[in-house]
N, C-alpha and C. Protein backbone atom coordinates (compact mmCIF):
# COMPACT_ATOMS: atom_id res chain seq x y z
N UNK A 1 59.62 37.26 51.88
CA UNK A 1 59.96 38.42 52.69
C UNK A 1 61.47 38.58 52.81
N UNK A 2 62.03 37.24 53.12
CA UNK A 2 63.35 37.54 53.73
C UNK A 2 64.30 38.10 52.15
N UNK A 3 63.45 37.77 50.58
CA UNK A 3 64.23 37.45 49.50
C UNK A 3 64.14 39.10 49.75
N UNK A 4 63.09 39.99 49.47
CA UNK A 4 63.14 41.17 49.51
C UNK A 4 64.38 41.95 49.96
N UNK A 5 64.37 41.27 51.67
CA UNK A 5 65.69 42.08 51.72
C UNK A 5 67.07 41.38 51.29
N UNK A 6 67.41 40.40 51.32
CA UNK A 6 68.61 39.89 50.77
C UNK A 6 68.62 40.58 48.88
N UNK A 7 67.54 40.90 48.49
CA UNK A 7 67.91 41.65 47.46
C UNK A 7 68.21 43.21 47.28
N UNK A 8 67.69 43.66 48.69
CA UNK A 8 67.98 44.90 48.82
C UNK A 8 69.26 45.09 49.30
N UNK A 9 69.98 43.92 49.74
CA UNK A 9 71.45 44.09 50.74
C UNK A 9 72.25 44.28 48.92
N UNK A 10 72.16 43.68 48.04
CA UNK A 10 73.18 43.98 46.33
C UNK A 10 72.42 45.23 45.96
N UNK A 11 71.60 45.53 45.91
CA UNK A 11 70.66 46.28 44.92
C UNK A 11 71.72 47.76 45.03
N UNK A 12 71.70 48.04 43.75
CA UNK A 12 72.28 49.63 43.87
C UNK A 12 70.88 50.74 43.84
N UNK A 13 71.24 52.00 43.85
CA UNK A 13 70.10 52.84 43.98
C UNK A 13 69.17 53.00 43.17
N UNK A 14 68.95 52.94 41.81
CA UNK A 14 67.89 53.21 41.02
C UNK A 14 67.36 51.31 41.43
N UNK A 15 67.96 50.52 41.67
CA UNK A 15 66.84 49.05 42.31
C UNK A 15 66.28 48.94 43.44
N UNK A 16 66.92 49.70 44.41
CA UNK A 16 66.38 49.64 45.41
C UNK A 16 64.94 50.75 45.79
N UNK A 17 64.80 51.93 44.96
CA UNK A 17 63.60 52.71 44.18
C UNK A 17 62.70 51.81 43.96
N UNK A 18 62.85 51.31 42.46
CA UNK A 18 62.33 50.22 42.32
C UNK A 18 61.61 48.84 43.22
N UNK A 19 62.49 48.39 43.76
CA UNK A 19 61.75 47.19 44.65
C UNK A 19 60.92 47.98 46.23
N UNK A 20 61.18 49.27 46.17
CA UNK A 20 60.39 50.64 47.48
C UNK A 20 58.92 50.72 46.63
N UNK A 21 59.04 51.09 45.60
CA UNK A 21 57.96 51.19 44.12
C UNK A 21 56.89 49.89 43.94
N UNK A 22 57.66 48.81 44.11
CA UNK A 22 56.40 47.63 43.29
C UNK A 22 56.63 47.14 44.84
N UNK A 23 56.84 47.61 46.14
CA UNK A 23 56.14 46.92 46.99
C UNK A 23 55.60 47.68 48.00
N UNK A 24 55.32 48.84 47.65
CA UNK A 24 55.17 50.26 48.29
C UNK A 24 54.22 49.87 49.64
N UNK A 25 53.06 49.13 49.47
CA UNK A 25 52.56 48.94 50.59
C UNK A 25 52.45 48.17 51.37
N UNK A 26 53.41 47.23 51.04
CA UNK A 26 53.62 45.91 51.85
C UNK A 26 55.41 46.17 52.43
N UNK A 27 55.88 47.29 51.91
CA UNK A 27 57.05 47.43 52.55
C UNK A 27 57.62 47.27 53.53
N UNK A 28 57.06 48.30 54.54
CA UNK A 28 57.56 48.15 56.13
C UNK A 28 56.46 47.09 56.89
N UNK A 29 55.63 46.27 56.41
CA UNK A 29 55.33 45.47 57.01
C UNK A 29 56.46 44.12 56.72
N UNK A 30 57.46 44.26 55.36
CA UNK A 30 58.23 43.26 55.67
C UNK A 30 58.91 43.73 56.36
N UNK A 31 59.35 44.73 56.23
CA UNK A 31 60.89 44.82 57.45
C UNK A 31 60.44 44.99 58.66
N UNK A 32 59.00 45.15 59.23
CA UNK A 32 58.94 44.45 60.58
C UNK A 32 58.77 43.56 60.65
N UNK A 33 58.11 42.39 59.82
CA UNK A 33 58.39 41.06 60.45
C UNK A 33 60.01 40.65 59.94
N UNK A 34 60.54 40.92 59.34
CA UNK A 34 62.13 40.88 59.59
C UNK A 34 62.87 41.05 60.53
N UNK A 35 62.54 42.30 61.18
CA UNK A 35 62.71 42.52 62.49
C UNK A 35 62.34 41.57 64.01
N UNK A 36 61.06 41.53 63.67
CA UNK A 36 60.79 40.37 64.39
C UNK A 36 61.43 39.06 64.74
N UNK A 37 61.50 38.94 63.25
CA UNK A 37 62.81 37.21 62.93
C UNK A 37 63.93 37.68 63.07
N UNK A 38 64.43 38.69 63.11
CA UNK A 38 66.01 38.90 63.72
C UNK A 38 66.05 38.98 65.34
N UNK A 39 64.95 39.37 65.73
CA UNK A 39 64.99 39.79 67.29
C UNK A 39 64.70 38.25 67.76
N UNK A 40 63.60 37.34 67.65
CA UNK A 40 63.54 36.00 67.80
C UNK A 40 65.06 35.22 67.66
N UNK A 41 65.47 35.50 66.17
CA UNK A 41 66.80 34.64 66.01
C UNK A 41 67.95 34.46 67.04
N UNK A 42 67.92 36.36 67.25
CA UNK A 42 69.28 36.29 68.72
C UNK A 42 68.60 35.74 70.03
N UNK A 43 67.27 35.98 69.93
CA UNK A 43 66.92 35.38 71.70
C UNK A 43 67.30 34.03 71.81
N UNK A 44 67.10 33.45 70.18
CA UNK A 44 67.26 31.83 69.83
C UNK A 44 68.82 31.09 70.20
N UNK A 45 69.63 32.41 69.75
CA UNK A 45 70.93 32.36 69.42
C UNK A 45 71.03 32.13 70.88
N UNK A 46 70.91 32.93 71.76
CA UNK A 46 71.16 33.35 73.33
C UNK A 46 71.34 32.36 73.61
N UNK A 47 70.14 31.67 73.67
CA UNK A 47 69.60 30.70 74.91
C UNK A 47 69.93 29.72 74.09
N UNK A 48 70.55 29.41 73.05
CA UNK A 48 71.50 27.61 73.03
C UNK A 48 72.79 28.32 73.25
N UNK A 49 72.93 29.25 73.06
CA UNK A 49 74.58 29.56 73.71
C UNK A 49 74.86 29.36 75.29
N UNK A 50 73.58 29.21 75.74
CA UNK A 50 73.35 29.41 77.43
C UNK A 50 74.14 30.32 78.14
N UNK A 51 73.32 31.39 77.35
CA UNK A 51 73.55 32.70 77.64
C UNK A 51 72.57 33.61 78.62
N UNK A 52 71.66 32.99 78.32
CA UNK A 52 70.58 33.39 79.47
C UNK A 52 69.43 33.91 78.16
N UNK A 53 68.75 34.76 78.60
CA UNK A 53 67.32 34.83 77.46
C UNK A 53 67.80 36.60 77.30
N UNK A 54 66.84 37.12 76.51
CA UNK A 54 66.85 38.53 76.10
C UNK A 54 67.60 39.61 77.43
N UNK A 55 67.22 39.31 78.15
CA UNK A 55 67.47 40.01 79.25
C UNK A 55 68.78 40.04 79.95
N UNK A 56 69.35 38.91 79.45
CA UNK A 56 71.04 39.24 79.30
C UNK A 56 71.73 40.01 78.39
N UNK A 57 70.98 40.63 77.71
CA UNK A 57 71.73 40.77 76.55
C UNK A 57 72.63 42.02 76.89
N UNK A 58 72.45 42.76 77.60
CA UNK A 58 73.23 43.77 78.04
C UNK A 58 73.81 45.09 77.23
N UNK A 59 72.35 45.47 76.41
CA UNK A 59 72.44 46.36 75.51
C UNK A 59 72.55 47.63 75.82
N UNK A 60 72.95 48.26 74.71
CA UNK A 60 72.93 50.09 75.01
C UNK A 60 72.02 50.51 73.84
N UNK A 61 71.03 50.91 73.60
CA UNK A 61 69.67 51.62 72.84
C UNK A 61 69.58 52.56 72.74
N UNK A 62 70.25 53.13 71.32
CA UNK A 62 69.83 54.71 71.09
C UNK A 62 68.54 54.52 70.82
N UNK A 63 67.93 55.69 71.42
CA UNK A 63 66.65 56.17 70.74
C UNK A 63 66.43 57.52 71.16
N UNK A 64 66.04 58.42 69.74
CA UNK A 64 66.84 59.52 69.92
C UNK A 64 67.60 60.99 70.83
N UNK A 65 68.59 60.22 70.92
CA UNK A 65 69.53 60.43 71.41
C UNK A 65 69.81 60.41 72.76
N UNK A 66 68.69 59.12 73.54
CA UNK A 66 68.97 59.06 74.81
C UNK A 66 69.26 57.25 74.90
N UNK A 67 70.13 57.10 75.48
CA UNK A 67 70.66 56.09 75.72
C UNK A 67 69.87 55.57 77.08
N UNK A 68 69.83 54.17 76.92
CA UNK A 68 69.67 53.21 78.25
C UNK A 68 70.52 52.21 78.21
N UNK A 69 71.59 52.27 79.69
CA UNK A 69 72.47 51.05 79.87
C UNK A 69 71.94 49.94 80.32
N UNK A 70 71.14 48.73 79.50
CA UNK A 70 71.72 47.52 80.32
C UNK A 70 70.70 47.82 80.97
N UNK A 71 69.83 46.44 81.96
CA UNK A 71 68.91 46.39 82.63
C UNK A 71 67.96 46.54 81.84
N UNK A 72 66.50 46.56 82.66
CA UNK A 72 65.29 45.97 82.41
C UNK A 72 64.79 46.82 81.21
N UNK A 73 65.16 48.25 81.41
CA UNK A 73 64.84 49.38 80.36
C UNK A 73 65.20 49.21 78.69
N UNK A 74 66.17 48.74 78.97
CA UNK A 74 67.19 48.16 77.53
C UNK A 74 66.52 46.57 77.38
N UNK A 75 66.43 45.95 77.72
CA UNK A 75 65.65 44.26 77.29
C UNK A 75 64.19 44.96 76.85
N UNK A 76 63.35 46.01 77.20
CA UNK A 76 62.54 45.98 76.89
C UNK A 76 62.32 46.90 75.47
N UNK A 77 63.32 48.02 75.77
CA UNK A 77 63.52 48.65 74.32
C UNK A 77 63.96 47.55 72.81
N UNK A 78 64.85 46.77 73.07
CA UNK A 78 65.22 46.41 72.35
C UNK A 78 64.27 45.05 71.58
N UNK A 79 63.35 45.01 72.52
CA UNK A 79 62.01 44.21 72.05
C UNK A 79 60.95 45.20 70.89
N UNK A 80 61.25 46.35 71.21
CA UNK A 80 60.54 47.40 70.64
C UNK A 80 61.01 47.22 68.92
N UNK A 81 60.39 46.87 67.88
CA UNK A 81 60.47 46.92 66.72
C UNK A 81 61.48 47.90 66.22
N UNK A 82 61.53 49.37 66.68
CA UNK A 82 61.97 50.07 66.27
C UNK A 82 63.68 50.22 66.82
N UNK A 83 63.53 49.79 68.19
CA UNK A 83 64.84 49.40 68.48
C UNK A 83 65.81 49.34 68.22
N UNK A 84 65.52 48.03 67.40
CA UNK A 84 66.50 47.05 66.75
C UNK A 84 67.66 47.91 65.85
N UNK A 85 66.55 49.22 65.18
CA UNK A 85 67.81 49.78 64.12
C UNK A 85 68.30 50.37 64.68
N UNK A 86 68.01 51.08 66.20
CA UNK A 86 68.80 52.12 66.29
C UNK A 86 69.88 51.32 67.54
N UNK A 87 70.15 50.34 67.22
CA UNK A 87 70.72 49.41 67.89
C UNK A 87 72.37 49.80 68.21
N UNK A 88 73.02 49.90 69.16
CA UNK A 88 74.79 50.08 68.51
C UNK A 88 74.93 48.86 69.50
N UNK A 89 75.41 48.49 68.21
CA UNK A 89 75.70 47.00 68.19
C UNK A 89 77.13 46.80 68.69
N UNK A 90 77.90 48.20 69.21
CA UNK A 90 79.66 47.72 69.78
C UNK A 90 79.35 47.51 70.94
N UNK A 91 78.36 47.81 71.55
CA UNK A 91 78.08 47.13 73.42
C UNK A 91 77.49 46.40 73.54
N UNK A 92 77.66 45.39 72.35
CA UNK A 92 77.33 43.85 73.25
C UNK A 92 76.23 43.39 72.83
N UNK A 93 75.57 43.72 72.10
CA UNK A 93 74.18 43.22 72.41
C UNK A 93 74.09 41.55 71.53
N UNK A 94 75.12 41.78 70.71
CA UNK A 94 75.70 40.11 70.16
C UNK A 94 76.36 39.54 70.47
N UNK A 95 77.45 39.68 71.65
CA UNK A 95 78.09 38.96 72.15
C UNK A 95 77.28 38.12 72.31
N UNK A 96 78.46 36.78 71.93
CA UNK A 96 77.68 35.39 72.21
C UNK A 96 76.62 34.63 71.40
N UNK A 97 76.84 35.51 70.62
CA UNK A 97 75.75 34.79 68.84
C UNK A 97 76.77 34.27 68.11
N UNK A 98 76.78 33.00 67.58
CA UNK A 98 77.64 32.45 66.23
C UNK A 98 77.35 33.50 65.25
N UNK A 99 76.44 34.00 64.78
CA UNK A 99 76.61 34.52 63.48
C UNK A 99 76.13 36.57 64.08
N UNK A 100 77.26 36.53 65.02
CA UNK A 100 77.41 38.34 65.00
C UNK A 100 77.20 39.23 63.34
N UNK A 101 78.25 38.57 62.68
CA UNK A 101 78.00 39.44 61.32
C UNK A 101 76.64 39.11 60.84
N UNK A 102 76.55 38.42 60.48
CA UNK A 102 74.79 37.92 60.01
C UNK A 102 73.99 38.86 60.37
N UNK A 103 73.47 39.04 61.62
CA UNK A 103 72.76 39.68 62.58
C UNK A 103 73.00 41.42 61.80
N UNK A 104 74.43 41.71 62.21
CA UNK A 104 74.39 43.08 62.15
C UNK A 104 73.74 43.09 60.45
N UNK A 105 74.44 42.74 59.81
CA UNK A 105 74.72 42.88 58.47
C UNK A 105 73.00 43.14 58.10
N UNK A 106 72.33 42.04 58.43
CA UNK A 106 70.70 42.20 58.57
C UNK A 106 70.41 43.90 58.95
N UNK A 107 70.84 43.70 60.63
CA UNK A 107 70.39 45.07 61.52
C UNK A 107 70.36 46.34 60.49
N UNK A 108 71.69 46.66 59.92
CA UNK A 108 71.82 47.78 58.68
C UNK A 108 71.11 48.04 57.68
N UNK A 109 70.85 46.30 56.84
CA UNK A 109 70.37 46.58 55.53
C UNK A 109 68.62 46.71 56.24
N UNK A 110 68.12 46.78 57.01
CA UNK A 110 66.77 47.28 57.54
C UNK A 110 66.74 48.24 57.54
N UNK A 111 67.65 48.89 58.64
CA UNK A 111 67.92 50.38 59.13
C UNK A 111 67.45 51.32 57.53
N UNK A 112 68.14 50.76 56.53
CA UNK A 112 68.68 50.98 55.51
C UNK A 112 67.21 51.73 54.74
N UNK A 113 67.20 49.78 54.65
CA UNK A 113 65.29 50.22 54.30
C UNK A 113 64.44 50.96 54.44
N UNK A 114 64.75 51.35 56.46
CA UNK A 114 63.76 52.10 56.57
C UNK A 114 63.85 53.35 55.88
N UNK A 115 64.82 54.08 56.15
CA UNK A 115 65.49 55.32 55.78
C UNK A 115 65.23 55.79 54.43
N UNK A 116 65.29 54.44 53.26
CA UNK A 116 65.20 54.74 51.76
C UNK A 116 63.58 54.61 51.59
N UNK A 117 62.92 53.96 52.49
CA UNK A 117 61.31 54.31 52.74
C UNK A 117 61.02 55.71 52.59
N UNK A 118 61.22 56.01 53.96
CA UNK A 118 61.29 57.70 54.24
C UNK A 118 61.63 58.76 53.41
N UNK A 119 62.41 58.35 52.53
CA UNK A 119 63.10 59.63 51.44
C UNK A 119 62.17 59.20 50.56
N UNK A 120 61.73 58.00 49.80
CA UNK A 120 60.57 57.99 49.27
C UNK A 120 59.30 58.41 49.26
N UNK A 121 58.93 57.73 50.50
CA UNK A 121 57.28 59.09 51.02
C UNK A 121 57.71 59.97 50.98
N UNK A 122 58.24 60.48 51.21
CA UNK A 122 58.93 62.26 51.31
C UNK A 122 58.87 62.82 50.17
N UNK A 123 59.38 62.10 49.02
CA UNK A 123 59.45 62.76 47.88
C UNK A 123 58.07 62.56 46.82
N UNK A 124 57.03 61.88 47.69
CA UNK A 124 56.13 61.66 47.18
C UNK A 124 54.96 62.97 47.95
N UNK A 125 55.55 62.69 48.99
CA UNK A 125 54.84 63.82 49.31
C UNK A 125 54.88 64.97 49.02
N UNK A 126 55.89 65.30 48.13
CA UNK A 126 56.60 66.71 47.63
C UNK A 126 55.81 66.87 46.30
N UNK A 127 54.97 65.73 45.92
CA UNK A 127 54.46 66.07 44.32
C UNK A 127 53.42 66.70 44.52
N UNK A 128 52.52 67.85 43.57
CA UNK A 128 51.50 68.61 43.41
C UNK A 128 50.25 67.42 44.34
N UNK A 129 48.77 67.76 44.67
CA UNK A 129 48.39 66.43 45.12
C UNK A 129 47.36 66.01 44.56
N UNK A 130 47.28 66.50 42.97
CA UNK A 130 46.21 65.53 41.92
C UNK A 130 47.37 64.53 41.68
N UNK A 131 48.87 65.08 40.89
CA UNK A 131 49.67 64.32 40.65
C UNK A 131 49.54 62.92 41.67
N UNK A 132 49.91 63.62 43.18
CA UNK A 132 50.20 62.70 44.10
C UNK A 132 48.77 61.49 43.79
N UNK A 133 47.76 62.03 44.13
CA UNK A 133 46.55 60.81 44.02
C UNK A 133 46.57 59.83 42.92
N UNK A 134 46.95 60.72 41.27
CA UNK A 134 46.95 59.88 40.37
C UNK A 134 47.94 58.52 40.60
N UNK A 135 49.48 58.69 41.42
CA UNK A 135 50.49 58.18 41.57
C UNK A 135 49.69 57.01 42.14
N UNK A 136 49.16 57.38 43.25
CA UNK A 136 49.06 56.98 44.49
C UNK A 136 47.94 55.86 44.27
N UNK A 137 47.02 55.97 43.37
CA UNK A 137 46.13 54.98 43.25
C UNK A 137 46.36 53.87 42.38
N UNK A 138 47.74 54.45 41.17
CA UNK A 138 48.34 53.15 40.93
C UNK A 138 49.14 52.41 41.87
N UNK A 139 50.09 52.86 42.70
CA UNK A 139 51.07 52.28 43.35
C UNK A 139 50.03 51.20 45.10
N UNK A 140 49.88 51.92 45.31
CA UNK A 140 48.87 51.61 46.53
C UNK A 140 47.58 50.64 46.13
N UNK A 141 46.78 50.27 45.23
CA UNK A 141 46.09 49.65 44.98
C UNK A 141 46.35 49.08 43.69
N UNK A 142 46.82 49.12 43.24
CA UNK A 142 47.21 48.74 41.32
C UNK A 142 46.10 49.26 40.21
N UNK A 143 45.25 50.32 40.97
CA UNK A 143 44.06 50.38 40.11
C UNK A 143 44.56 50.72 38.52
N UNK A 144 43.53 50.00 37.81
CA UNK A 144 43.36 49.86 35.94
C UNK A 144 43.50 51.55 35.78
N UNK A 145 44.42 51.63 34.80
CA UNK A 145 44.59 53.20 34.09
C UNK A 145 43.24 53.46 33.49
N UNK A 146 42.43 52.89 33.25
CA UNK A 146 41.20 53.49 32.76
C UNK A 146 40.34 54.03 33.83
N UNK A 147 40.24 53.30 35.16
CA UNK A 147 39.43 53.86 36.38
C UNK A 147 40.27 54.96 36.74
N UNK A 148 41.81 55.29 36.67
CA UNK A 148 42.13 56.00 37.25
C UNK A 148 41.82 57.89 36.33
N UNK A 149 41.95 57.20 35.07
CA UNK A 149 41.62 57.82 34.02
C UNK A 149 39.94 58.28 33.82
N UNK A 150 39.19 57.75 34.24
CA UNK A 150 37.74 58.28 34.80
C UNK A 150 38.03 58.87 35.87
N UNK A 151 38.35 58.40 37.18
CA UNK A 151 38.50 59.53 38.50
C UNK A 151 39.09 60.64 38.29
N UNK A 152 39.79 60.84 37.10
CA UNK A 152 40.65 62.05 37.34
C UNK A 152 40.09 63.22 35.96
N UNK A 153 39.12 62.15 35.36
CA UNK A 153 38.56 62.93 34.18
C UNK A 153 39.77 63.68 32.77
N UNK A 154 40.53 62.15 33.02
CA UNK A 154 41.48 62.44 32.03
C UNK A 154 41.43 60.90 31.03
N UNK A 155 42.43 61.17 29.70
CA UNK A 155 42.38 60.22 29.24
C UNK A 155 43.01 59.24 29.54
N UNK A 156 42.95 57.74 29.12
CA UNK A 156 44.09 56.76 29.93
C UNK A 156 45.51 57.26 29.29
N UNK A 157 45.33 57.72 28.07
CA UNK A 157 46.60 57.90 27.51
C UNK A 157 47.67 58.71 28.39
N UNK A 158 46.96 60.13 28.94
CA UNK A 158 47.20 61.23 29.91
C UNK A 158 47.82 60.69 30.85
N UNK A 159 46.60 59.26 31.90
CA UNK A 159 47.41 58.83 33.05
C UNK A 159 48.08 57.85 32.86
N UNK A 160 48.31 57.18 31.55
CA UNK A 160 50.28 56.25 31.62
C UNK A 160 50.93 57.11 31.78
N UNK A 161 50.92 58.68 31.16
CA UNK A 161 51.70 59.50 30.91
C UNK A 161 52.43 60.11 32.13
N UNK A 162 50.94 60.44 32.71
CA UNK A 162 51.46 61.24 34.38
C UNK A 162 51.95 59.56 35.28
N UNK A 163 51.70 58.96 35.19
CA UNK A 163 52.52 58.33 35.90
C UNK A 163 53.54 57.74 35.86
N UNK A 164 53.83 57.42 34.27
CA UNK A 164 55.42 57.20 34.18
C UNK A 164 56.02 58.44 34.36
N UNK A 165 55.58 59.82 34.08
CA UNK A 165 56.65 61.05 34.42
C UNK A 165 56.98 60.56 35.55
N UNK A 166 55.77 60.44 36.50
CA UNK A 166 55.78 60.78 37.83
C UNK A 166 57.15 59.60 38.45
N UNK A 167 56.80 58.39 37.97
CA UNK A 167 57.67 57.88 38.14
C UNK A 167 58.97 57.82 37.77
N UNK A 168 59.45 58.35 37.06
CA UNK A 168 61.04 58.91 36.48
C UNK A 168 61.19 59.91 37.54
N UNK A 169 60.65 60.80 37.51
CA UNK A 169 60.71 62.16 38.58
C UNK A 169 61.21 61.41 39.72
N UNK A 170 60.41 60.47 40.50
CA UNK A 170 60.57 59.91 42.05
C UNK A 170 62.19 58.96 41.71
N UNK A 171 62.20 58.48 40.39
CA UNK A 171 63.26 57.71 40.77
C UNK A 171 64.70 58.72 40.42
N UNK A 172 64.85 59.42 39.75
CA UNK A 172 65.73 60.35 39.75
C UNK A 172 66.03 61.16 40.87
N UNK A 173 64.62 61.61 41.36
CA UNK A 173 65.25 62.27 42.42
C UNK A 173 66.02 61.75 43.86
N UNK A 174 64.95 60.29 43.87
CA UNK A 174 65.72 59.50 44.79
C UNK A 174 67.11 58.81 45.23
N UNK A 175 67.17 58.53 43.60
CA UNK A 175 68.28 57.88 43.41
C UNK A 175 69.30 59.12 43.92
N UNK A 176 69.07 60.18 43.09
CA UNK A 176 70.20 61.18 43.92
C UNK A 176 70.19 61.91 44.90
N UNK A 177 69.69 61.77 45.79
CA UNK A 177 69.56 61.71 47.40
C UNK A 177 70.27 60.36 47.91
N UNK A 178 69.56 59.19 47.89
CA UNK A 178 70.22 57.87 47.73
C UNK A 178 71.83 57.67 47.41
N UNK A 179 72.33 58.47 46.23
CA UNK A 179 73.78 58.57 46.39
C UNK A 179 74.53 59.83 46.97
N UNK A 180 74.00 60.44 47.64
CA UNK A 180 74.58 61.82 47.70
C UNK A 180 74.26 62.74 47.10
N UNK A 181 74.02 62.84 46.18
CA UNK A 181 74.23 63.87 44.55
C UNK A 181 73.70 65.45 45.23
N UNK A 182 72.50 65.26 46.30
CA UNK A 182 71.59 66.35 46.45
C UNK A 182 71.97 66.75 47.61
């Protein structure tokens, strides 16, 4: 799990497609338990710093676009999975961790994740929706091009075909969203 993302923190854009692609449905279940192990790590961090437990942490929590200072509202948001990314991390909420950069550096390349998730479904969702199913039953289940090639009453030859288009299509377009381009 954790290699996933430490490979997504180098990966440039047509790899990071790629590793969104061959782990499409196990994706955001790693980056929540990532999340998880980052949110554990600082409570960990806290309390040998004898800092007190989560509830010191004295955070500020965007979530969108309403802030909570500090107090019980903020210890409990920031327990919230989703939290974590929308975290601004200049009020404190690491003070008092040995490895502040670590932490953030993590916090981002998630954020990150999630975001290059999202432009992915998105652009999957943008395909015709036989295309989409044909895609979808390789990527999501790995099903054999020949079953997919019976369900769709095409030849297997047809569905390598539609799905490597399909897949050039998603990674082109991503990739340039991913850098700007679009």
């Amino acid at each position: 799990m954790a290699s996933l993302v430490k490979q997504y923190a180098v990966a440039d854009a047509a790899e990071r497609v790629r590793l969104i692609s061959s782990n499409f449905v196990t994706f955001l279940g790693i980056i929540d338990s990532h999340i998880d192990g980052l949110v554990y790590l600082i409570e960990r961090e806290k309390a040998s710093n004898r800092r007190g437990g989560i509830e010191d942490l004295g955070v500020r929590v965007q979530d969108n676009k309403i802030s909570d200072i500090t107090g019980n509202t903020a210890t409990n948001n920031v327990l919230i999975r989703d939290a974590l990314m929308g975290c601004d991390f200049s009020n404190g909420v690491l003070t008092g961790t040995d490895r502040e950069e670590e932490f953030k550096k993590d916090a981002f390349v998630i954020r990150q994740m999630r975001l290059d998730y999202k432009l992915y479904n998105a652009q999957l969702n943008s395909l015709k929706p036989r295309e989409r199913d044909i895609f979808m039953s390789r990527i999501e289940s790995h099903a054999p091009l020949g079953d997919i090639a019976d369900a769709n009453g095409i030849s297997v030859e047809s569905a390598r075909k539609c799905i490597f288009r399909i897949k050039q299509k998603l990674m082109k377009q991503v990739v340039m969203y991913m850098e700007g381009s679009i």
